[in-house]
C-alpha atoms as a PDB file:
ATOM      1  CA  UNK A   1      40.833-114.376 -38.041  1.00  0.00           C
ATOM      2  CA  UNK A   2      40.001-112.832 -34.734  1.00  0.00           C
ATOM      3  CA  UNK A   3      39.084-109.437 -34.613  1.00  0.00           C
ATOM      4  CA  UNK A   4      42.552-107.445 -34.016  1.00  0.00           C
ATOM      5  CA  UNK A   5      44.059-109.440 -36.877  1.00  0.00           C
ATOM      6  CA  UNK A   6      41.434-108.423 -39.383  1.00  0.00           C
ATOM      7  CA  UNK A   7      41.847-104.767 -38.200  1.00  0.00           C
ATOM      8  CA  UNK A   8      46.090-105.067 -38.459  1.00  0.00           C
ATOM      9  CA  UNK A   9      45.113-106.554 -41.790  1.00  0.00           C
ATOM     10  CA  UNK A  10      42.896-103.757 -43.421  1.00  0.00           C
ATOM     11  CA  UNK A  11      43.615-102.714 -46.429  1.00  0.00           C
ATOM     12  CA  UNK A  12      45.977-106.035 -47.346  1.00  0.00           C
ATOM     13  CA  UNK A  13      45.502-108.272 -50.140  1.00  0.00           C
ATOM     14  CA  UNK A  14      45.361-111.957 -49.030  1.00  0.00           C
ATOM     15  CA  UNK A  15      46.310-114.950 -51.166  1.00  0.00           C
ATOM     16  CA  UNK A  16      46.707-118.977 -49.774  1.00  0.00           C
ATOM     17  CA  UNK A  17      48.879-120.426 -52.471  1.00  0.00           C
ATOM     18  CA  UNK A  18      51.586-123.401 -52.188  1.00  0.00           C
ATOM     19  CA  UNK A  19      54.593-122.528 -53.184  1.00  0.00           C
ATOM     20  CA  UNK A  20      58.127-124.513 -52.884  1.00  0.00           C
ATOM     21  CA  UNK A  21      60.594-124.242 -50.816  1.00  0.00           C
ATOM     22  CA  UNK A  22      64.252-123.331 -50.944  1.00  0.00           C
ATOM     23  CA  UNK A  23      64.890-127.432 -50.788  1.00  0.00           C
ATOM     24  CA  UNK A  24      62.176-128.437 -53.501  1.00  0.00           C
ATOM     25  CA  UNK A  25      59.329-129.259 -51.359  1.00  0.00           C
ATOM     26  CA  UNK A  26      56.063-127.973 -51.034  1.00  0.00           C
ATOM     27  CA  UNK A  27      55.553-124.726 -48.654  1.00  0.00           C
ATOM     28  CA  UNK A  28      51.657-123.375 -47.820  1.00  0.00           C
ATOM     29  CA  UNK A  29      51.928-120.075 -47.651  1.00  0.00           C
ATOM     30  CA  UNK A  30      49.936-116.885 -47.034  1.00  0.00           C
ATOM     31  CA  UNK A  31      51.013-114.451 -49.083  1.00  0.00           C
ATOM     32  CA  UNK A  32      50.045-110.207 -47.935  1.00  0.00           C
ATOM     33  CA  UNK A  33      50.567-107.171 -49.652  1.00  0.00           C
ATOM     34  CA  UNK A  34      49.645-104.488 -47.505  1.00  0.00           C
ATOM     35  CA  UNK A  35      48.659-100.820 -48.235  1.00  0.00           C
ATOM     36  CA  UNK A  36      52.182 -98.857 -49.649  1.00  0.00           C
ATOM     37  CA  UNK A  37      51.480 -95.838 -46.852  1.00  0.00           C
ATOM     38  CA  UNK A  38      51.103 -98.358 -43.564  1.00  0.00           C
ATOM     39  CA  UNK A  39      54.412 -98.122 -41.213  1.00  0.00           C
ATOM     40  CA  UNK A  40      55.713-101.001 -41.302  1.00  0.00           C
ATOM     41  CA  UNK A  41      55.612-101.680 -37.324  1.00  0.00           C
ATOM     42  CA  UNK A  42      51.676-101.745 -37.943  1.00  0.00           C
ATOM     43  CA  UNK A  43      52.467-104.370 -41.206  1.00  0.00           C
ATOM     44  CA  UNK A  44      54.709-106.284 -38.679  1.00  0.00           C
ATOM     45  CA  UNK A  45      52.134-106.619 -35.885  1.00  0.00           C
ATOM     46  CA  UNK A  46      49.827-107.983 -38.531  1.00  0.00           C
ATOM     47  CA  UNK A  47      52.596-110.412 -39.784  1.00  0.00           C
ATOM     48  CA  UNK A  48      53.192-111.579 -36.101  1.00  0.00           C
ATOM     49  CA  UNK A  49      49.262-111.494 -35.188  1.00  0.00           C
ATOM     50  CA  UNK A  50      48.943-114.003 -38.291  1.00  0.00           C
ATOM     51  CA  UNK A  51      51.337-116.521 -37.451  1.00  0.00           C
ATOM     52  CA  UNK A  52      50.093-116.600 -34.091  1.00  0.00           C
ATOM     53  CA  UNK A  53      46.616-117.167 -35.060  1.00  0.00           C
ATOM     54  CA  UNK A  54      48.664-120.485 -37.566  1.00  0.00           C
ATOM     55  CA  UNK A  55      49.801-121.645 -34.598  1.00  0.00           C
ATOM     56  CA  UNK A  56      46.949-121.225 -32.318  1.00  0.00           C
ATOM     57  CA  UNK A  57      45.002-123.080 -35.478  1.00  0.00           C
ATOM     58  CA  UNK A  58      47.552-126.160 -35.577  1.00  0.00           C
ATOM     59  CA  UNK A  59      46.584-129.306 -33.524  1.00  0.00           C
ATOM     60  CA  UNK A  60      49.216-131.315 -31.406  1.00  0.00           C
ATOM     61  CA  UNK A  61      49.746-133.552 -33.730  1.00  0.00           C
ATOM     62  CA  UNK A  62      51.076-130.926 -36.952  1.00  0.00           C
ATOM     63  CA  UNK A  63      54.950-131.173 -36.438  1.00  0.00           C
ATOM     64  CA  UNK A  64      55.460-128.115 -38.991  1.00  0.00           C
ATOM     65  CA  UNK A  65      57.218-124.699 -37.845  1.00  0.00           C
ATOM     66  CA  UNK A  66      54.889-121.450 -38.635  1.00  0.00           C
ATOM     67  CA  UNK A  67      57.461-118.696 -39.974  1.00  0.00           C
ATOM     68  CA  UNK A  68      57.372-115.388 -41.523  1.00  0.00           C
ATOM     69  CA  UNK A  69      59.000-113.112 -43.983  1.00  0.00           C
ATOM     70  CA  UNK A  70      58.582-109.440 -43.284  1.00  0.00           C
ATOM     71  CA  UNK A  71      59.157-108.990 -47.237  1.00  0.00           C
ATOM     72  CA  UNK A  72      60.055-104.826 -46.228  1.00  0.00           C
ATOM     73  CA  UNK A  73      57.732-102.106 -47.694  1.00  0.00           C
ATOM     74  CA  UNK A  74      54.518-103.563 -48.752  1.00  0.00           C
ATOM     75  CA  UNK A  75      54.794-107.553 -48.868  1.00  0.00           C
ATOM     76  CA  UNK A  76      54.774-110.634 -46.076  1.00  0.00           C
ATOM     77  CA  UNK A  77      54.883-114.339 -46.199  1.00  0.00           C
ATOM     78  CA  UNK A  78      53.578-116.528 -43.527  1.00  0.00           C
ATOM     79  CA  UNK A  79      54.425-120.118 -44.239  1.00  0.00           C
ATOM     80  CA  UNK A  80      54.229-123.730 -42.782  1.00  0.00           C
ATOM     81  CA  UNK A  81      57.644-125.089 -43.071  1.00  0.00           C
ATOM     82  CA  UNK A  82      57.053-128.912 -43.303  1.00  0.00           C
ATOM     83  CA  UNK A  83      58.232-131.606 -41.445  1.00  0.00           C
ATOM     84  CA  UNK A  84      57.699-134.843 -43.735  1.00  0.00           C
ATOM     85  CA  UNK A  85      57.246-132.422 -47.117  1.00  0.00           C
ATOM     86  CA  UNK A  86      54.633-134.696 -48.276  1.00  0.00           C
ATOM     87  CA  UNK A  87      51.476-134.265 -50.226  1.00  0.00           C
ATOM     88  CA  UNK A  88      49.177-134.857 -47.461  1.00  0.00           C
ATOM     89  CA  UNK A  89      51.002-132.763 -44.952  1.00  0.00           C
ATOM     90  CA  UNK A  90      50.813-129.935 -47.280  1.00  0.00           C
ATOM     91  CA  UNK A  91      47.016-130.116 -48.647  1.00  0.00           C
ATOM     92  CA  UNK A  92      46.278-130.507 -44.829  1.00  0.00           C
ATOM     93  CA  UNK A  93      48.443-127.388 -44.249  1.00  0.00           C
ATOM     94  CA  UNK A  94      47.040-125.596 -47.069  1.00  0.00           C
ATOM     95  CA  UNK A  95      43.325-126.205 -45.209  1.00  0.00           C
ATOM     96  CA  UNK A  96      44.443-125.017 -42.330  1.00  0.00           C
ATOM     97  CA  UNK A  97      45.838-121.430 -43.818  1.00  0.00           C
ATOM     98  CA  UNK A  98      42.903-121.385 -45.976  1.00  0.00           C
ATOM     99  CA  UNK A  99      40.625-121.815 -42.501  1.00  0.00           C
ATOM    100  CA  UNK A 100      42.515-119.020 -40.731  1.00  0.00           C
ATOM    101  CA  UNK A 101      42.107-116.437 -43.214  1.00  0.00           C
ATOM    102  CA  UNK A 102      38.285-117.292 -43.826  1.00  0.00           C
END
């Protein structure tokens, strides 16, 4: 994470977990729980900030769609919605979240 996304971030618990999508397929996900007094336009710019470090972090050839979830109050979800929903697409998007919040 570059510098201004580890200072939106302060505060937030991190997890990297794979979850499952709405359709049954695999979903890498970033999961954030942020601090319960933060206004939420600070826990949005750190939601946005995020996913554009995701996509910054994806190569040319990744065909997935970075999204978020601004969960309201104290929660966010920035996920790889996958193209193929295969196992290799998500362990290699599961590396790549896991790389970005190092």
């Amino acid at each position: 994470m570059n510098a201004m996304t580890k200072k939106l971030m302060k505060g937030a618990q991190v997890a990297v977990a794979l979850g499952e999508s709405q359709y049954g397929t695999a979903e890498p996900r970033i999961e954030l729980r942020f601090p319960r007094d933060l206004h939420y336009r600070a826990r949005k710019a750190a939601l946005l900030a995020l996913a554009a470090e995701v996509e910054m972090a994806s190569g040319p050839s990744d065909s997935w769609c970075v999204q978020l979830v601004d969960g309201n109050y104290e929660t966010g979800v920035v996920y790889l919605e996958l193209a193929d929903g295969t196992g290799d697409e998500a362990k290699r998007g599961m590396a790549l979240l896991g790389s970005v919040v190092a």
